[in-house]
PDB file of N, CA and C in Angstrom:
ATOM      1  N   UNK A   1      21.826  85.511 114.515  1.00  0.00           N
ATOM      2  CA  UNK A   1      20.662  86.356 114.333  1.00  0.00           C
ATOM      3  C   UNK A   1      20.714  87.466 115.386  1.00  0.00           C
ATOM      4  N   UNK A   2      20.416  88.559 115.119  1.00  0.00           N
ATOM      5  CA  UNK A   2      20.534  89.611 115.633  1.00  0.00           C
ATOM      6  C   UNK A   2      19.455  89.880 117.031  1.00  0.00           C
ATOM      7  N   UNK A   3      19.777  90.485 117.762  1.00  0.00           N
ATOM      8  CA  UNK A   3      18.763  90.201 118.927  1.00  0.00           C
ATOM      9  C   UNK A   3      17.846  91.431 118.431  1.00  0.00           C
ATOM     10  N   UNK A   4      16.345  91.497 119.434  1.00  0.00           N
ATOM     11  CA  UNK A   4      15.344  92.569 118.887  1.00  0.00           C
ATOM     12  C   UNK A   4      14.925  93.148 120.181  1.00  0.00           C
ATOM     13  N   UNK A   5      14.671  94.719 119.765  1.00  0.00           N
ATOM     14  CA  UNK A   5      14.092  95.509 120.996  1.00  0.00           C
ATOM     15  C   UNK A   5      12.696  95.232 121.028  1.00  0.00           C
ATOM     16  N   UNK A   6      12.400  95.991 122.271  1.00  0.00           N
ATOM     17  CA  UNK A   6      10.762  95.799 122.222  1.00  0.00           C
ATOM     18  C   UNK A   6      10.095  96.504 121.284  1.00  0.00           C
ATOM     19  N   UNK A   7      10.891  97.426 121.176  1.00  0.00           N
ATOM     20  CA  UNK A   7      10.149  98.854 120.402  1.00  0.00           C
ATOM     21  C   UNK A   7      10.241  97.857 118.393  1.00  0.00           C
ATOM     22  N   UNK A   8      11.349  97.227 118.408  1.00  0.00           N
ATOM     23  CA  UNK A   8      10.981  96.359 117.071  1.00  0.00           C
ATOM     24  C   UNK A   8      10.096  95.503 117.436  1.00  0.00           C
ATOM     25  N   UNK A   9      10.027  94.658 118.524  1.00  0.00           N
ATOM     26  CA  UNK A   9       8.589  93.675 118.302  1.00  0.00           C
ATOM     27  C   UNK A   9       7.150  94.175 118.409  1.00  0.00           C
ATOM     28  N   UNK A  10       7.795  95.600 119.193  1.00  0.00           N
ATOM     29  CA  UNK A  10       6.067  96.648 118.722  1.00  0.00           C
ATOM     30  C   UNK A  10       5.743  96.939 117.255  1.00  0.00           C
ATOM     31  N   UNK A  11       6.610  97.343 116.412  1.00  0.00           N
ATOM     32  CA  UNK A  11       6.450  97.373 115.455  1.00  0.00           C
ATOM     33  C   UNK A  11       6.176  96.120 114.173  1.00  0.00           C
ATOM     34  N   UNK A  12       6.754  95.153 114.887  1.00  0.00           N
ATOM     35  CA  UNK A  12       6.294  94.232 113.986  1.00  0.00           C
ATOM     36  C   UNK A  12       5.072  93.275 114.230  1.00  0.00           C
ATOM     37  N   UNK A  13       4.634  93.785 115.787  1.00  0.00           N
ATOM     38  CA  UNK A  13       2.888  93.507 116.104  1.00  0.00           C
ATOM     39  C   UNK A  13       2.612  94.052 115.613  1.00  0.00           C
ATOM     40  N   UNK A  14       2.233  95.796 115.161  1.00  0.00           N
ATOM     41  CA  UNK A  14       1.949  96.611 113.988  1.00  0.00           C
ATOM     42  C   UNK A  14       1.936  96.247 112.760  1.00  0.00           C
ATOM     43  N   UNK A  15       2.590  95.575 112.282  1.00  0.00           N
ATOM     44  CA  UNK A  15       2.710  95.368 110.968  1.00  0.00           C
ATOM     45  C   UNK A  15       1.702  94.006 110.846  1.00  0.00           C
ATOM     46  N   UNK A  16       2.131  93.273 111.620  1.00  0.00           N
ATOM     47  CA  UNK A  16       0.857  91.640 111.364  1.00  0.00           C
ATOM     48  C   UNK A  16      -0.213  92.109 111.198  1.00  0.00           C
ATOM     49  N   UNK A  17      -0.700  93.329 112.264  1.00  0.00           N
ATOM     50  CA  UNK A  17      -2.382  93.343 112.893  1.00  0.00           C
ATOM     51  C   UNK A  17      -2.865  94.232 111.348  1.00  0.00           C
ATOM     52  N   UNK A  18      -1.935  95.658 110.810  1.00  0.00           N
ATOM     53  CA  UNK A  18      -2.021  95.897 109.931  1.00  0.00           C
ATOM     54  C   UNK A  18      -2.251  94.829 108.113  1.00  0.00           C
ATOM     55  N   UNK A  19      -1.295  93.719 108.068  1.00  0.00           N
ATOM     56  CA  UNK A  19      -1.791  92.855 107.261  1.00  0.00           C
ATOM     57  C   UNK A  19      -2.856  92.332 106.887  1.00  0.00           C
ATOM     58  N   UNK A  20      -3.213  91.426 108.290  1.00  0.00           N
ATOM     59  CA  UNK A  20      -3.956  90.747 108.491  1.00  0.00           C
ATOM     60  C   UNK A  20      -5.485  91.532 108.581  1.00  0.00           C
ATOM     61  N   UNK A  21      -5.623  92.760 108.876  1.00  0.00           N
ATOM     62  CA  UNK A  21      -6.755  93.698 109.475  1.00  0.00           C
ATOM     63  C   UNK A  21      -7.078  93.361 110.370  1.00  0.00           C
ATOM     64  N   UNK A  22      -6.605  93.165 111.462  1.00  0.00           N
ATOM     65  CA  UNK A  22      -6.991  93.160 112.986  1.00  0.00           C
ATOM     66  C   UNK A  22      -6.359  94.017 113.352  1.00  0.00           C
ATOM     67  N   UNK A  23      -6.489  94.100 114.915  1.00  0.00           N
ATOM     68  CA  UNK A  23      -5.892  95.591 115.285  1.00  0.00           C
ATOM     69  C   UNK A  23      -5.062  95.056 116.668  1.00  0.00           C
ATOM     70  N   UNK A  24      -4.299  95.660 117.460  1.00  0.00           N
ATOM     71  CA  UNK A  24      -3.114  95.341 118.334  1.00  0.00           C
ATOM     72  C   UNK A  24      -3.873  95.462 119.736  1.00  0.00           C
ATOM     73  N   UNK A  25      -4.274  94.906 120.534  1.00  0.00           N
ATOM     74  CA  UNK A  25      -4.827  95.344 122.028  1.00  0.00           C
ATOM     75  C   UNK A  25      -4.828  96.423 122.076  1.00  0.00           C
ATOM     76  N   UNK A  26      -5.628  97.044 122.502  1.00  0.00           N
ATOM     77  CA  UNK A  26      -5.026  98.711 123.107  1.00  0.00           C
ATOM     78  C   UNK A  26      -4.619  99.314 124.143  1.00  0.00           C
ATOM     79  N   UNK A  27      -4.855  97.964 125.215  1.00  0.00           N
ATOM     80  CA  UNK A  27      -4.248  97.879 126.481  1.00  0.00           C
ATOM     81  C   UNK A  27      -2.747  98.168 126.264  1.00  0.00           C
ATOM     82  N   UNK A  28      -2.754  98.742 127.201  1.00  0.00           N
ATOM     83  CA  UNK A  28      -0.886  98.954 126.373  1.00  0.00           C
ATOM     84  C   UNK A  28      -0.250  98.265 127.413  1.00  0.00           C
ATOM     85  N   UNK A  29      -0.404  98.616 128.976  1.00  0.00           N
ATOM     86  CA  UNK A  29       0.234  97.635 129.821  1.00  0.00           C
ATOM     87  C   UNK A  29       0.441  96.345 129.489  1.00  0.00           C
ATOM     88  N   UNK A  30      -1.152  95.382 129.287  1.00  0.00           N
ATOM     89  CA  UNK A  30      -0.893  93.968 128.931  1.00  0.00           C
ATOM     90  C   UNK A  30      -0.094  93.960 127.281  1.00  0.00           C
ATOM     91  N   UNK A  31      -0.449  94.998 126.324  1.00  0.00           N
ATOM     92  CA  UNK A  31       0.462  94.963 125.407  1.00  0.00           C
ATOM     93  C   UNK A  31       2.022  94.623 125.332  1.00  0.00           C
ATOM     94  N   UNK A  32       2.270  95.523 126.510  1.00  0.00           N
ATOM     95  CA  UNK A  32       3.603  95.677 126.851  1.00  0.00           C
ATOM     96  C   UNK A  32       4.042  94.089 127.142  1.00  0.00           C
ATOM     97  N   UNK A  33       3.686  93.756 128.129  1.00  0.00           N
ATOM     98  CA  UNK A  33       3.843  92.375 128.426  1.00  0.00           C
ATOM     99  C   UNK A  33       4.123  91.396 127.672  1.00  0.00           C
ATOM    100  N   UNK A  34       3.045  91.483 126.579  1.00  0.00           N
ATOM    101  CA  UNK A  34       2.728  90.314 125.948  1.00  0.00           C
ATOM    102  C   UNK A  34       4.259  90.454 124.530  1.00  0.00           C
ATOM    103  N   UNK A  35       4.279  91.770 124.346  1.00  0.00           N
ATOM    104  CA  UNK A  35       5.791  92.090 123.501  1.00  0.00           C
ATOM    105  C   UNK A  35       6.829  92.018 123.890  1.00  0.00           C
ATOM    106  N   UNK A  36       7.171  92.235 125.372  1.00  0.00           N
ATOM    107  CA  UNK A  36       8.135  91.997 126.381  1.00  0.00           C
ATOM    108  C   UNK A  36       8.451  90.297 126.004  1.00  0.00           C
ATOM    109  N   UNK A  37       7.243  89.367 125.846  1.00  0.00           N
ATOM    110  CA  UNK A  37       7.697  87.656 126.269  1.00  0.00           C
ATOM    111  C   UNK A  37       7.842  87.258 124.599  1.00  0.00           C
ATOM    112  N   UNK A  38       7.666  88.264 123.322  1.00  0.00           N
ATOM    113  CA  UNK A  38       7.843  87.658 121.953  1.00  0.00           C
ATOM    114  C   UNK A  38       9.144  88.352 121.842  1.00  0.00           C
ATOM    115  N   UNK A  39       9.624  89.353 122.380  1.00  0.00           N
ATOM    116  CA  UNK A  39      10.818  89.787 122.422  1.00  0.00           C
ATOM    117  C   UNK A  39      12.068  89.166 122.933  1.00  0.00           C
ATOM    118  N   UNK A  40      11.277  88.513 124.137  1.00  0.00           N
ATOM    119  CA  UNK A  40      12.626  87.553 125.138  1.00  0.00           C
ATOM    120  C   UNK A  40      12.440  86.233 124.003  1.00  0.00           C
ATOM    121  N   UNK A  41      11.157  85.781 123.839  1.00  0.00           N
ATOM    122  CA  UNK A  41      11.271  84.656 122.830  1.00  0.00           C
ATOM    123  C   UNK A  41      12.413  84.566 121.787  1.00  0.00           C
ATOM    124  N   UNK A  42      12.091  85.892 121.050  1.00  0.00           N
ATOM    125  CA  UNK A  42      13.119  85.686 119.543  1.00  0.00           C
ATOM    126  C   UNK A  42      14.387  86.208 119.906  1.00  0.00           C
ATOM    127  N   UNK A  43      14.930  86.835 121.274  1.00  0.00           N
ATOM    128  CA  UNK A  43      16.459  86.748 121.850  1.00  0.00           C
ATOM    129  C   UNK A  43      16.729  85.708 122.306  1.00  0.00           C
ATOM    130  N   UNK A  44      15.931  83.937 122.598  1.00  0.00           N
ATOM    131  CA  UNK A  44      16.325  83.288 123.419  1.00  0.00           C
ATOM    132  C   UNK A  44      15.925  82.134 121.939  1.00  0.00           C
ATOM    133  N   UNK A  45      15.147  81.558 120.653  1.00  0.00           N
ATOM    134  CA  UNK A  45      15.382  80.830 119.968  1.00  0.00           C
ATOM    135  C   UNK A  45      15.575  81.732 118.895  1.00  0.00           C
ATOM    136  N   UNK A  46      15.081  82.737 118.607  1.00  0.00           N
ATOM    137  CA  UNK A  46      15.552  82.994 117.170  1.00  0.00           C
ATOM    138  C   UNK A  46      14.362  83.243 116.031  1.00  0.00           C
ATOM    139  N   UNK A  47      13.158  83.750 116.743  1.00  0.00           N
ATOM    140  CA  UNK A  47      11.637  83.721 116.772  1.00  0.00           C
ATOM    141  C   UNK A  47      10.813  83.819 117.403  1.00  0.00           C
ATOM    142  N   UNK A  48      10.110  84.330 116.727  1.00  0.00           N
ATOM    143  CA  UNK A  48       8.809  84.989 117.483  1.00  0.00           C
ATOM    144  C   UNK A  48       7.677  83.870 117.858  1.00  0.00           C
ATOM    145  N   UNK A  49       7.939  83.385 119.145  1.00  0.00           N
ATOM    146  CA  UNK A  49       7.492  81.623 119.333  1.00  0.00           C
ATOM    147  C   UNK A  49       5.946  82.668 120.525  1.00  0.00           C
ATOM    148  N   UNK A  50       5.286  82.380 120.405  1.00  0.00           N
ATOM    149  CA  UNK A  50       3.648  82.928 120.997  1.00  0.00           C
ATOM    150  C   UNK A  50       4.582  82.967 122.566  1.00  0.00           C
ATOM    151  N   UNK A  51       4.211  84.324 123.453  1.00  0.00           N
ATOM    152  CA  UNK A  51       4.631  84.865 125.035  1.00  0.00           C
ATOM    153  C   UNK A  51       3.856  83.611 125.567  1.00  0.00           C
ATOM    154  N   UNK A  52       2.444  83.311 124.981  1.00  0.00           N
ATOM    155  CA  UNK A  52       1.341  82.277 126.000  1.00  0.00           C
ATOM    156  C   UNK A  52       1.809  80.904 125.755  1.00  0.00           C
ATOM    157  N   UNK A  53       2.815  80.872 125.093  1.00  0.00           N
ATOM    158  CA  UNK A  53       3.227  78.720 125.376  1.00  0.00           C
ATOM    159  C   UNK A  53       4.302  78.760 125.534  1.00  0.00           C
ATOM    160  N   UNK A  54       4.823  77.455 125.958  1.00  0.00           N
ATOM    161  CA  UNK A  54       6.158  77.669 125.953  1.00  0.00           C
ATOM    162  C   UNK A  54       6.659  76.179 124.809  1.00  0.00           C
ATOM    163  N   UNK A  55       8.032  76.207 124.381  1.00  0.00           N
ATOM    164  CA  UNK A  55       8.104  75.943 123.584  1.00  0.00           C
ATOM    165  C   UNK A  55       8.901  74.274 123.581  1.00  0.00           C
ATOM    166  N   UNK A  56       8.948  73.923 122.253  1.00  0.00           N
ATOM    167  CA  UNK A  56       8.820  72.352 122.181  1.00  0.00           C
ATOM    168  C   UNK A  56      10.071  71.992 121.941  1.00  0.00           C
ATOM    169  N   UNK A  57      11.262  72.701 122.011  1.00  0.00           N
ATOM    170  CA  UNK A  57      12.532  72.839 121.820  1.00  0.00           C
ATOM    171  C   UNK A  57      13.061  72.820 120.401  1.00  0.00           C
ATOM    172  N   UNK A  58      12.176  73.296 119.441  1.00  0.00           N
ATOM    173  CA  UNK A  58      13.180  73.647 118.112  1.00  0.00           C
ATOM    174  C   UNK A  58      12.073  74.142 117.175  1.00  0.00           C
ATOM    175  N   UNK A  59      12.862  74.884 116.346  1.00  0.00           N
ATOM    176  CA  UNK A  59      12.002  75.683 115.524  1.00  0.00           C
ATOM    177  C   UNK A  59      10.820  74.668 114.651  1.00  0.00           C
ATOM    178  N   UNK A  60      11.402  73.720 114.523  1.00  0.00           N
ATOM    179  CA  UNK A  60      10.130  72.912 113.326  1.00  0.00           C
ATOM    180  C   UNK A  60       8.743  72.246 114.753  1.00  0.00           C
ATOM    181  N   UNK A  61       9.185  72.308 115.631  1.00  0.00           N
ATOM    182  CA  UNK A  61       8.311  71.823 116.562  1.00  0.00           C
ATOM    183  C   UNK A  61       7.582  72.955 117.181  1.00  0.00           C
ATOM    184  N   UNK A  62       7.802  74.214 117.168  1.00  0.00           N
ATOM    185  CA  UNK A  62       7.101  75.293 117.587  1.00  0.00           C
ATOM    186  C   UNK A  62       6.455  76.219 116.169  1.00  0.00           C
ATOM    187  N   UNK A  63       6.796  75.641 115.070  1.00  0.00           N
ATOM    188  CA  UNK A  63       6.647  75.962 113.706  1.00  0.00           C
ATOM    189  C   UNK A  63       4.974  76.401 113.741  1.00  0.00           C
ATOM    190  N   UNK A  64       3.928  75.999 114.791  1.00  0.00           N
ATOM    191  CA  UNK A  64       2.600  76.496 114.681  1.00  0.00           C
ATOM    192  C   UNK A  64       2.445  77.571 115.681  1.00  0.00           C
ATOM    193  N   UNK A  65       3.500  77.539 116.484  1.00  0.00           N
ATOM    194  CA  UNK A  65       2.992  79.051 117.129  1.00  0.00           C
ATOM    195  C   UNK A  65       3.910  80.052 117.677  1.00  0.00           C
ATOM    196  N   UNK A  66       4.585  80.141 116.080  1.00  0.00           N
ATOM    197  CA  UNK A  66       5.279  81.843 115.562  1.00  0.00           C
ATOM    198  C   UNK A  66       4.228  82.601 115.208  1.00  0.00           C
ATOM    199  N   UNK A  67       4.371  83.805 116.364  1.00  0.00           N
ATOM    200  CA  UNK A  67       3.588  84.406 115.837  1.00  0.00           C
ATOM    201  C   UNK A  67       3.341  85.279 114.308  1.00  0.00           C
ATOM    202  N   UNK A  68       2.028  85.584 114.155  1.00  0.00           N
ATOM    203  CA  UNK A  68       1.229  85.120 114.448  1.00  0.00           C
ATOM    204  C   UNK A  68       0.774  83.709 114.304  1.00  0.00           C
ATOM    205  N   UNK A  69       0.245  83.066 115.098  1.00  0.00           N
ATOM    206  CA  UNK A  69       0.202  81.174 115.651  1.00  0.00           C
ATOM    207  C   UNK A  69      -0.942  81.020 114.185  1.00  0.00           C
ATOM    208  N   UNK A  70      -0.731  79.914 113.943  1.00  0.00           N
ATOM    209  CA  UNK A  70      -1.248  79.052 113.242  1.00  0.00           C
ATOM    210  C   UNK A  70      -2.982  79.226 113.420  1.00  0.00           C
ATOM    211  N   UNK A  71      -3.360  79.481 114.900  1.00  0.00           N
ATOM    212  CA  UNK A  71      -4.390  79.536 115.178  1.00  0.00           C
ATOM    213  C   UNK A  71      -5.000  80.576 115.311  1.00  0.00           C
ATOM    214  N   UNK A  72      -4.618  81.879 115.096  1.00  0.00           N
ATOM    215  CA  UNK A  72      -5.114  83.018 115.381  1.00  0.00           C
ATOM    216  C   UNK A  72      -6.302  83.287 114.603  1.00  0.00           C
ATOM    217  N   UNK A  73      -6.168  82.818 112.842  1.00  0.00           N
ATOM    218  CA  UNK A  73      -7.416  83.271 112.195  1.00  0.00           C
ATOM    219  C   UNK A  73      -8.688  83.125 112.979  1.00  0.00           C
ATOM    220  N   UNK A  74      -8.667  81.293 113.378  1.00  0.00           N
ATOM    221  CA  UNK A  74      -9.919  81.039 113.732  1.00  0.00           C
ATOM    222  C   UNK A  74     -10.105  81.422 115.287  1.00  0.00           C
ATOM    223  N   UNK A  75      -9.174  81.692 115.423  1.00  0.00           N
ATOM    224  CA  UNK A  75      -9.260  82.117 117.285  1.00  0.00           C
ATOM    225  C   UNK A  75     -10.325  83.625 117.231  1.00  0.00           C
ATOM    226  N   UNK A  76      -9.811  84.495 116.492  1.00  0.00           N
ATOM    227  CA  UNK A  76     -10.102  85.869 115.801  1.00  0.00           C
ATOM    228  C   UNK A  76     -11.463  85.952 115.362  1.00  0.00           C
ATOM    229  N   UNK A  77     -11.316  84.756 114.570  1.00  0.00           N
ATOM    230  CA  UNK A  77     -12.687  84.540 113.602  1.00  0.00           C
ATOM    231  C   UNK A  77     -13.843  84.459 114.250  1.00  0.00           C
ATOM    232  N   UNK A  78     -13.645  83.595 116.014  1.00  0.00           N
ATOM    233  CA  UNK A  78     -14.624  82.739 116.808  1.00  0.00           C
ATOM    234  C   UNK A  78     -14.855  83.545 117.941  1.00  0.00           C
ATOM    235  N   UNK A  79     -13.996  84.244 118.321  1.00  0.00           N
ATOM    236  CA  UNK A  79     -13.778  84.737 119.705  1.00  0.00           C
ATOM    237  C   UNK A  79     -13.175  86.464 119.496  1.00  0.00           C
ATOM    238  N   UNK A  80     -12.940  86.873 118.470  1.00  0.00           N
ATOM    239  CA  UNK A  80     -12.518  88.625 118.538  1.00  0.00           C
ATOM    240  C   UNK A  80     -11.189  88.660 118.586  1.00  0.00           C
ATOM    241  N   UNK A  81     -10.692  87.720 119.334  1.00  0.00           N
ATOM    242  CA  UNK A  81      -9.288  87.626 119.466  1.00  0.00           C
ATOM    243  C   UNK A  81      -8.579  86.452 119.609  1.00  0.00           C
ATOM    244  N   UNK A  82      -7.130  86.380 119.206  1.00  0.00           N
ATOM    245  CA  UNK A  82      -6.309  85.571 119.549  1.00  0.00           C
ATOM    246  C   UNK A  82      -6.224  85.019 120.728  1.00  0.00           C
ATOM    247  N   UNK A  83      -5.690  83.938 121.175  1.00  0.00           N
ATOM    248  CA  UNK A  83      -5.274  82.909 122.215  1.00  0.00           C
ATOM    249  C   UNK A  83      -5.222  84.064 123.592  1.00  0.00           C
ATOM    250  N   UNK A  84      -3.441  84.741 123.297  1.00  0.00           N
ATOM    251  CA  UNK A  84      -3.015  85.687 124.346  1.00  0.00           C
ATOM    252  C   UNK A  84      -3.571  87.045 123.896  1.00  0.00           C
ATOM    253  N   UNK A  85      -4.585  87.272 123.355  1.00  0.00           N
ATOM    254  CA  UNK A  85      -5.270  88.648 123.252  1.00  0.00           C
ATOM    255  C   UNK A  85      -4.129  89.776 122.956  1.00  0.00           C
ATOM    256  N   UNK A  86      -3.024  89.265 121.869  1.00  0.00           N
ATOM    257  CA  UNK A  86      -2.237  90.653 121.523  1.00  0.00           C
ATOM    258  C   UNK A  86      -3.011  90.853 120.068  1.00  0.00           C
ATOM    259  N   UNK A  87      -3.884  90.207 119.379  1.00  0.00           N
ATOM    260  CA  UNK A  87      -4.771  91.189 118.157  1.00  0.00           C
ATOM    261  C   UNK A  87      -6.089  90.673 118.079  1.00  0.00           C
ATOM    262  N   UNK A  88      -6.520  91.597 117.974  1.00  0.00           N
ATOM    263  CA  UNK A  88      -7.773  91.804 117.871  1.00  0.00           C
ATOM    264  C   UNK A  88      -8.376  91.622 116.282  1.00  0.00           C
ATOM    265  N   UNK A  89     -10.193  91.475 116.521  1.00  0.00           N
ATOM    266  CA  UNK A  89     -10.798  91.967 114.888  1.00  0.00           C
ATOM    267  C   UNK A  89     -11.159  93.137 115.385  1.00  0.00           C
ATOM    268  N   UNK A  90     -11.357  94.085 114.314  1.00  0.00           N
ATOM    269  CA  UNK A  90     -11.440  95.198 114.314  1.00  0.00           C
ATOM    270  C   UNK A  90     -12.617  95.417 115.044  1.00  0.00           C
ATOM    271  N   UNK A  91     -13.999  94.477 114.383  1.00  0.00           N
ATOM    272  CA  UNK A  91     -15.218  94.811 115.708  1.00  0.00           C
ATOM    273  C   UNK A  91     -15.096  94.531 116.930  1.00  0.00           C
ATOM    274  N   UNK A  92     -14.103  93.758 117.003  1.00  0.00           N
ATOM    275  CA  UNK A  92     -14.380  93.586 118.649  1.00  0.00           C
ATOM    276  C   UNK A  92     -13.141  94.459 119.747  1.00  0.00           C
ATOM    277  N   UNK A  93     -12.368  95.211 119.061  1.00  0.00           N
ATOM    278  CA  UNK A  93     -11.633  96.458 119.423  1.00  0.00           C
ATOM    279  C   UNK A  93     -13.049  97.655 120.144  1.00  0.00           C
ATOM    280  N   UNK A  94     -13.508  97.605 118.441  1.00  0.00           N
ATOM    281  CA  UNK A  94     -14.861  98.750 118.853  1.00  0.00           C
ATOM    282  C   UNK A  94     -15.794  98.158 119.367  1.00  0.00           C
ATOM    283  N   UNK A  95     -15.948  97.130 120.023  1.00  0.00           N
ATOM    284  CA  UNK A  95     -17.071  96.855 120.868  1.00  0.00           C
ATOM    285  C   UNK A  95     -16.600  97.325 122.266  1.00  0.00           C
ATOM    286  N   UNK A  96     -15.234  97.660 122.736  1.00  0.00           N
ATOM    287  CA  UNK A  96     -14.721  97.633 123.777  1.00  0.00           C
ATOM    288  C   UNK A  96     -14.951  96.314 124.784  1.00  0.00           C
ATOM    289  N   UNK A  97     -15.221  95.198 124.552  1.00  0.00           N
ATOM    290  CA  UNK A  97     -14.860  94.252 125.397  1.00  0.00           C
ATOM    291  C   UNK A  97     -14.227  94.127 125.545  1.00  0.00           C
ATOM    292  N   UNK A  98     -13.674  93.450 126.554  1.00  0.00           N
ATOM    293  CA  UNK A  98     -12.534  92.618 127.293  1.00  0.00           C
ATOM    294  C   UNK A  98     -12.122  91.295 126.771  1.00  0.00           C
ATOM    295  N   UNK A  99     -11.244  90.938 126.442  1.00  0.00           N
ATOM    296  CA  UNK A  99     -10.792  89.299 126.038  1.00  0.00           C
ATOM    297  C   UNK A  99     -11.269  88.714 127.238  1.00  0.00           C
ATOM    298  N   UNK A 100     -11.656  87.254 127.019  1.00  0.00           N
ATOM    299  CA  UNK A 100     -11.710  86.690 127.888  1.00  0.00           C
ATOM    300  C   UNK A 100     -11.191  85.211 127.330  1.00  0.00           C
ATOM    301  N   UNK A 101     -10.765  84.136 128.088  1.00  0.00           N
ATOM    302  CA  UNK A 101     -10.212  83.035 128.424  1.00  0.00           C
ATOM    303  C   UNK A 101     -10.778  82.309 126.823  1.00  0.00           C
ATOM    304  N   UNK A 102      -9.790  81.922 125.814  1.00  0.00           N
ATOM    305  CA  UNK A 102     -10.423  80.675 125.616  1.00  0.00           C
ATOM    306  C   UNK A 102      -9.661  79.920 125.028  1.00  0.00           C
ATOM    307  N   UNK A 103     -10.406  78.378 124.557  1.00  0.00           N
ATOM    308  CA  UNK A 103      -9.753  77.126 124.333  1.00  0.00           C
ATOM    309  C   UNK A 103      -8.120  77.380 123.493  1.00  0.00           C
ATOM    310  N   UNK A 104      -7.333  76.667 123.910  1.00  0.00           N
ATOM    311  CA  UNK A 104      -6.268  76.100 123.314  1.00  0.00           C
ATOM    312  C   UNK A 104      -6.245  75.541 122.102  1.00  0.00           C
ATOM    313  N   UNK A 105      -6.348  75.934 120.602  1.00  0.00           N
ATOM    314  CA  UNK A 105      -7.010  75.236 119.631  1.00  0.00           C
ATOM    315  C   UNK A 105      -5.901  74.187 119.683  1.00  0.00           C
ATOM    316  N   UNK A 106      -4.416  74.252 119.385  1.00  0.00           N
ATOM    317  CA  UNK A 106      -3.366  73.292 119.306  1.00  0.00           C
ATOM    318  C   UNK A 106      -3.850  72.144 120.359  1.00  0.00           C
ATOM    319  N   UNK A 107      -4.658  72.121 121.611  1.00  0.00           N
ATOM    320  CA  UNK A 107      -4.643  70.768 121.813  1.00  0.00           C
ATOM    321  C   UNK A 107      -6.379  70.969 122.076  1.00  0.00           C
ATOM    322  N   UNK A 108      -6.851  71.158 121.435  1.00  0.00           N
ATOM    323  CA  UNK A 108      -8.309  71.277 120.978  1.00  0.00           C
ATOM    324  C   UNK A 108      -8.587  71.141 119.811  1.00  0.00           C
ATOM    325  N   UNK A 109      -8.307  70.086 118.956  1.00  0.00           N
ATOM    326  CA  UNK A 109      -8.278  70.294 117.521  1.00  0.00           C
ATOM    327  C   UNK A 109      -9.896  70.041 116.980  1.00  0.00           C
ATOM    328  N   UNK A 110     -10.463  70.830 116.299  1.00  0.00           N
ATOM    329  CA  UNK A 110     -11.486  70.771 115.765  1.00  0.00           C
ATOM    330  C   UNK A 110     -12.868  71.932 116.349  1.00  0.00           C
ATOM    331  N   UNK A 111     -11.867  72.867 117.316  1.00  0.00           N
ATOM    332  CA  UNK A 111     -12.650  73.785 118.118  1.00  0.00           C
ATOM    333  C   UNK A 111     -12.617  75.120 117.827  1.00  0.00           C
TER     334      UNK A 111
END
């Protein structure tokens, strides 16, 4: 499998947040970051395994958090944003808040 630049895992955060209708941080520094560790991810297994966990050593065991993680709807749904705050819902872009901290749904199940 071919290795990926950042500038492709920018674009293919673009493309999820576009799908899905959420929108990409707009922080671009922490953006940067957070594409920087899905970038080293899918040069180091072969997928886009979430920058915020680390992984369970094989694709069927990290199978819930390629991004976008398994958990993002309801993370999104509950809180504005995902786990590691790389997408947003669209209102809470235009609310200009700040992400802040929350639960781990994978070992929070039912939260």
């Amino acid at each position: 499998m071919a290795d990926k630049s950042q500038d492709q895992t920018r674009i293919f955060a673009g493309m999820v947040a576009k799908k899905q209708g959420w929108v990409v941080n707009p922080e671009a520094a922490f953006t940067d970051i957070l594409t920087e560790g899905l970038t080293t991810n899918w040069n180091r297994y072969g997928y886009y395994l979430c920058p915020c966990r680390d992984s369970e050593g094989s694709r069927a065991a990290d199978e819930d958090l390629i991004c976008p993680c398994k958990y993002s709807w309801d993370d999104i749904r509950d809180s504005g944003h995902c786990y590691c705050a790389l997408y947003f819902s669209k209102a809470f872009a235009a609310s200009g808040k700040a992400p802040q901290g929350i639960k781990d749904r994978r070992f929070s199940p039912g939260t």
